[in-house]
Protein backbone atom coordinates (compact mmCIF):
# COMPACT_ATOMS: atom_id res chain seq x y z
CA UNK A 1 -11.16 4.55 24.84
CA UNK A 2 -10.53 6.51 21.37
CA UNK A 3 -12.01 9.93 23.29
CA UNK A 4 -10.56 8.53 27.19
CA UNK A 5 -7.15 8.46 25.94
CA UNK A 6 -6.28 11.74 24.25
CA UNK A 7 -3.43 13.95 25.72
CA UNK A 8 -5.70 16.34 27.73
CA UNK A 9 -7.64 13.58 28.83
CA UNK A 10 -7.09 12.65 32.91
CA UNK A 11 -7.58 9.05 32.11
CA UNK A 12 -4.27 8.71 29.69
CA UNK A 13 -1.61 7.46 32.02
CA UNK A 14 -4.29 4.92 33.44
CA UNK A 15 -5.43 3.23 30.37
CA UNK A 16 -1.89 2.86 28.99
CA UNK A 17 -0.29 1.37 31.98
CA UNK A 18 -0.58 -2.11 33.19
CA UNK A 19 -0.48 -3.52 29.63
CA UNK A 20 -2.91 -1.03 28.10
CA UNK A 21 -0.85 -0.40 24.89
CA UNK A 22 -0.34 -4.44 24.94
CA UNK A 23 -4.16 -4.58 24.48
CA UNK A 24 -4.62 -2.12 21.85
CA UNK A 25 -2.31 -3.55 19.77
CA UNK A 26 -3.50 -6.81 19.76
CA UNK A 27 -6.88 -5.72 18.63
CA UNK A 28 -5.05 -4.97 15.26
CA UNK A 29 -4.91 -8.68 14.66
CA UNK A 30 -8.47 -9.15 15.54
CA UNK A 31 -10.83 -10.83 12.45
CA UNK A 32 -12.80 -8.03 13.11
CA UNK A 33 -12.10 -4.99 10.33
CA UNK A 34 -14.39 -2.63 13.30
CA UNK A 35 -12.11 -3.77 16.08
CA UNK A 36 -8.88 -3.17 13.96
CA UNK A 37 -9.61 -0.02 12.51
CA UNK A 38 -10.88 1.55 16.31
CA UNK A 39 -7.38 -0.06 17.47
CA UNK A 40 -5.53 1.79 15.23
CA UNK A 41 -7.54 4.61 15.71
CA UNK A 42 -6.94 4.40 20.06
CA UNK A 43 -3.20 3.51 19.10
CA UNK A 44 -3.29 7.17 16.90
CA UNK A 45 -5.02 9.25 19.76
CA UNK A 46 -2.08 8.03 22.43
CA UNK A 47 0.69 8.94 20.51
CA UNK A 48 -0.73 12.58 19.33
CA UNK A 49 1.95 15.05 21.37
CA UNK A 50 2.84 12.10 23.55
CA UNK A 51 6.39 11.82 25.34
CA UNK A 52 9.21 9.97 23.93
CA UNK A 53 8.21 6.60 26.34
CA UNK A 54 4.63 6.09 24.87
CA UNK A 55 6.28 6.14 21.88
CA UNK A 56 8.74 4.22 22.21
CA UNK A 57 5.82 1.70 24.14
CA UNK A 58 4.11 1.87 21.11
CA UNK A 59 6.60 0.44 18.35
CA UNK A 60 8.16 -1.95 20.87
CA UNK A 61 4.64 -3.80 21.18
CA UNK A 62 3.25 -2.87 17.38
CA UNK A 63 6.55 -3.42 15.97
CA UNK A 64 8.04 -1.74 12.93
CA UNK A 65 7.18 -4.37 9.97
CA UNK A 66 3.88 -4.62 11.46
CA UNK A 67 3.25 -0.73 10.92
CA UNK A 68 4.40 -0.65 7.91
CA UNK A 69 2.04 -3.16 6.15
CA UNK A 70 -0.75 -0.99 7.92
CA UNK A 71 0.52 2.05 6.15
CA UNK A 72 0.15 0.12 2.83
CA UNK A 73 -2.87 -1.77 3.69
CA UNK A 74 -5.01 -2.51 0.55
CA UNK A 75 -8.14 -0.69 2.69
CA UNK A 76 -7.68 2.71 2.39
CA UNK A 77 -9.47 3.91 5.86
CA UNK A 78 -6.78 1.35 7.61
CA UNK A 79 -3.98 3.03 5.44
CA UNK A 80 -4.84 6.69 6.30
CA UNK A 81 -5.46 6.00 10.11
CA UNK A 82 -1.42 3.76 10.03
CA UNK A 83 -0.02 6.54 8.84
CA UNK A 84 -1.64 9.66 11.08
CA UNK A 85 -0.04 6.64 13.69
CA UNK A 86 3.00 7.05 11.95
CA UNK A 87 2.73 10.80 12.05
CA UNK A 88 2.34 11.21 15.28
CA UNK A 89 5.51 8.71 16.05
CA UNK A 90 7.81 10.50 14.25
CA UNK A 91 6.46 14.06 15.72
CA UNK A 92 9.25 15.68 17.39
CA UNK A 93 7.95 15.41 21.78
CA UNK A 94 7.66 18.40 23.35
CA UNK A 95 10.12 16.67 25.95
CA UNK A 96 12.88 16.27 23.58
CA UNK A 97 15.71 17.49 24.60
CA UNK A 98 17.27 18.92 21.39
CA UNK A 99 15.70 21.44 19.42
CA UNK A 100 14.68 20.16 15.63
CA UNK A 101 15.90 16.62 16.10
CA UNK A 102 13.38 13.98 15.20
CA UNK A 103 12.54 11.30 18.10
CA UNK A 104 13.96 8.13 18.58
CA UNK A 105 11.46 6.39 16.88
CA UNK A 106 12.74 7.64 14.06
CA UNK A 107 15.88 6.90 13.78
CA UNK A 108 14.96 3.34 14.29
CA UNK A 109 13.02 3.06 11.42
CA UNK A 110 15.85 4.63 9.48
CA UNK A 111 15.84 4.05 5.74
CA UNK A 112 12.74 1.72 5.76
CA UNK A 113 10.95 4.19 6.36
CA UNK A 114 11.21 5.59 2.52
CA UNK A 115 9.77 3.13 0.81
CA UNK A 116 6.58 2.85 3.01
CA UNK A 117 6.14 6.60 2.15
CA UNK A 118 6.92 6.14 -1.45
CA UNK A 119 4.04 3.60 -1.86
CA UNK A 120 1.73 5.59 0.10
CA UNK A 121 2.05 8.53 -2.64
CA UNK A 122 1.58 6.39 -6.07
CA UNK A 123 -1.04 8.43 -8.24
CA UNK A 124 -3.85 5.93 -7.04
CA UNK A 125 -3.72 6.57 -3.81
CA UNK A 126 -6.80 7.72 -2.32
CA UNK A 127 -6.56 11.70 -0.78
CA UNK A 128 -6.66 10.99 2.77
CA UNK A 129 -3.46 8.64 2.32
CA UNK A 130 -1.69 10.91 0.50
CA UNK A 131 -1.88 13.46 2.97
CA UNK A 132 -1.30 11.65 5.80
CA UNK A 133 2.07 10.43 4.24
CA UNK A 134 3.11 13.75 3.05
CA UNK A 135 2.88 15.02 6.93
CA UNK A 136 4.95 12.47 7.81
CA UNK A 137 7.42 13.30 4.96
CA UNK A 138 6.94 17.20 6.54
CA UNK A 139 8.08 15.55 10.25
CA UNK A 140 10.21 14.32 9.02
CA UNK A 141 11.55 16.98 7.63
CA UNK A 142 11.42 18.96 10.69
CA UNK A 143 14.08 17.24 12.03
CA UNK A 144 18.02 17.35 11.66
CA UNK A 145 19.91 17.98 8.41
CA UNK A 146 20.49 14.04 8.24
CA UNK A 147 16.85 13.50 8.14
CA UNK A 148 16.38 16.16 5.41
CA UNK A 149 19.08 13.81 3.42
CA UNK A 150 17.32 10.85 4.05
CA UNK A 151 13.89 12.63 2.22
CA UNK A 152 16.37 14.31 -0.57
CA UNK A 153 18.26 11.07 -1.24
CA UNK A 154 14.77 9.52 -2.56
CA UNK A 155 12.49 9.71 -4.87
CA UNK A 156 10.04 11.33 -2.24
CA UNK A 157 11.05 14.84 -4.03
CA UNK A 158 9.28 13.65 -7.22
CA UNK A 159 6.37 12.42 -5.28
CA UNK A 160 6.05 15.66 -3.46
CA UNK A 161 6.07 17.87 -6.78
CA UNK A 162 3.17 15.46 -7.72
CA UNK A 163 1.38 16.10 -5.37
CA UNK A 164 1.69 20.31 -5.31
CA UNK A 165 -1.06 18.94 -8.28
CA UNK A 166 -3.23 17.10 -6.75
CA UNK A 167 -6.60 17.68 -7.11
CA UNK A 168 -7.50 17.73 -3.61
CA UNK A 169 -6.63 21.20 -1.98
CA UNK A 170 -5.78 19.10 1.60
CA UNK A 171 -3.15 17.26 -0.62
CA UNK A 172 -1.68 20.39 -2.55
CA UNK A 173 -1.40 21.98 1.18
CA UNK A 174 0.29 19.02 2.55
CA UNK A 175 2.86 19.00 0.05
CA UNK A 176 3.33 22.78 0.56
CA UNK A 177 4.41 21.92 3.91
CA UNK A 178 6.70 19.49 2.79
CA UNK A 179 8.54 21.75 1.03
CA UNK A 180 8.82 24.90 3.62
CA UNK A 181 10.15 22.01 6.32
CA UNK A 182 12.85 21.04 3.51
CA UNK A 183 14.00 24.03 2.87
CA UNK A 184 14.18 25.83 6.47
CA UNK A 185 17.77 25.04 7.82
CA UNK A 186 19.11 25.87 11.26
CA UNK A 187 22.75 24.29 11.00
CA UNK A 188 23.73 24.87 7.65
CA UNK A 189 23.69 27.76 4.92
CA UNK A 190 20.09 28.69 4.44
CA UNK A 191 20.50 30.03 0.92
CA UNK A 192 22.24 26.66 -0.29
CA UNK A 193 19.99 24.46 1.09
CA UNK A 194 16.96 26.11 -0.40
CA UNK A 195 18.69 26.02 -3.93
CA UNK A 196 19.53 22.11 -3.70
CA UNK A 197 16.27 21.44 -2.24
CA UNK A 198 13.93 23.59 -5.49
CA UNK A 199 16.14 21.75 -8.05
CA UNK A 200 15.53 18.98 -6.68
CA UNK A 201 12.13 19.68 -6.68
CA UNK A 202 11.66 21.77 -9.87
C-alpha cells in the first residue's frame, strides 16, 4: 500500500476512498510498533503533492493532537516519519489557488504548531528528526508574510542558527533552506525583511 498509493500511482484515488484513510489511521493505534510505523509511513506517501481534500481527509481522521505526539514520539524512526507527514500537510498543493499561501491545514494548526517544532529541534534530537522539522519550518515559510511571523515570533530562529552547525551536512542544508524561504518576500519590502530576518538570526 506504501508503493500503491504514491501520487503517480493509478491505484491512489481507489485505496483512499471508501474509508481508506479511516483504515490507515487506525493502524497508528495498533500494539504493533511494525504496523504503526508502515501506517505512518502509507499516511506520508498519500499526502506527498496531494490536493487540498486528502489533506484535509487526513487531519480530520488523524486529528491534530494525535499528530503532534507522533512528531515527538520518544522512538525516533516514528518521530522522523510524523513529521515528513507533517511536511507534506503543510506543503503548499499544486491546486491552491493563491500563489505562496500555505494550505488550510495549516492555518488550523495555527500556533500549536510551534512548539511541536521547537521540541523536535532540542540538541538531542537524532538527524533525521531534525531535518524533517526544519522542512517543515522551510514550508512553512513558503507561505504568506503571516506565516513568516508566526516562525519569527518564536524561538524557532535560535533553533535554526543551531542547526546551520550541525554536524550532519542533511541538517546544515535543511536549515539553509529555512533561511532563503524566510527571507524571500513577495508582498512586502525585500530589503527589510531580509535585515529583520539575519538579526534575528545572527
Amino acid at each position: 500500500i506504501c508503493n500503491m498509493i504514491l501520487d503517480f500511482s493509478p491505484m491512489k484515488h481507489a485505496l483512499l476512498s471508501d474509508g481508506g484513510i479511516v483504515a490507515l489511521v487506525a493502524l497508528l493505534l495498533s500494539e504493533d510498533a511494525e504496523l504503526r510505523l508502515n501506517g505512518l509511513w502509507a499516511l506520508e506517501n498519500a499526502t506527498f503533492n496531494s490536493d487540498e481534500a486528502v489533506k484535509a481527509d487526513v487531519m480530520n481522521a488523524l486529528g491534530f493532537e494525535r499528530l503532534a505526539a507522533l512528531c515527538t514520539h520518544v522512538c525516533g524512526q516514528v518521530s522522523e516519519r510524523a513529521l515528513n507527514l507533517l511536511r507534506n500537510l503543510v506543503f503548499p498543493s499544486r491546486s491552491s489557488s493563491k500563489e505562496g499561501q500555505v494550505n488550510p491545514v495549516f492555518q488550523e494548526m495555527g500556533e500549536n504548531l510551534v512548539p511541536v517544532l521547537t521540541a523536535a529541534l532540542v540538541a538531542s534530537s537524532p538527524a533525521g528528526v531534525a531535518e524533517n522539522a526544519l522542512y517543515v519550518v522551510c514550508n512553512v515559510a513558503s507561505g504568506t508574510e503571516a506565516d513568516k511571523g508566526l516562525v519569527m515570533r518564536s524561538t524557532l530562529p535560535e533553533k535554526i542558527l543551531a542547526c546551520l552547525r550541525h554536524e550532519n551536512e542533511r541538517v546544515r542544508v535543511a536549515a539553509v533552506w529555512c533561511v532563503i524561504n524566510l527571507c524571500w518576500s513577495g508582498s512586502c519590502d525585500y530589503a527589510t525583511s531580509s535585515t529583520d530576518i539575519a538579526g534575528a538570526l545572527f
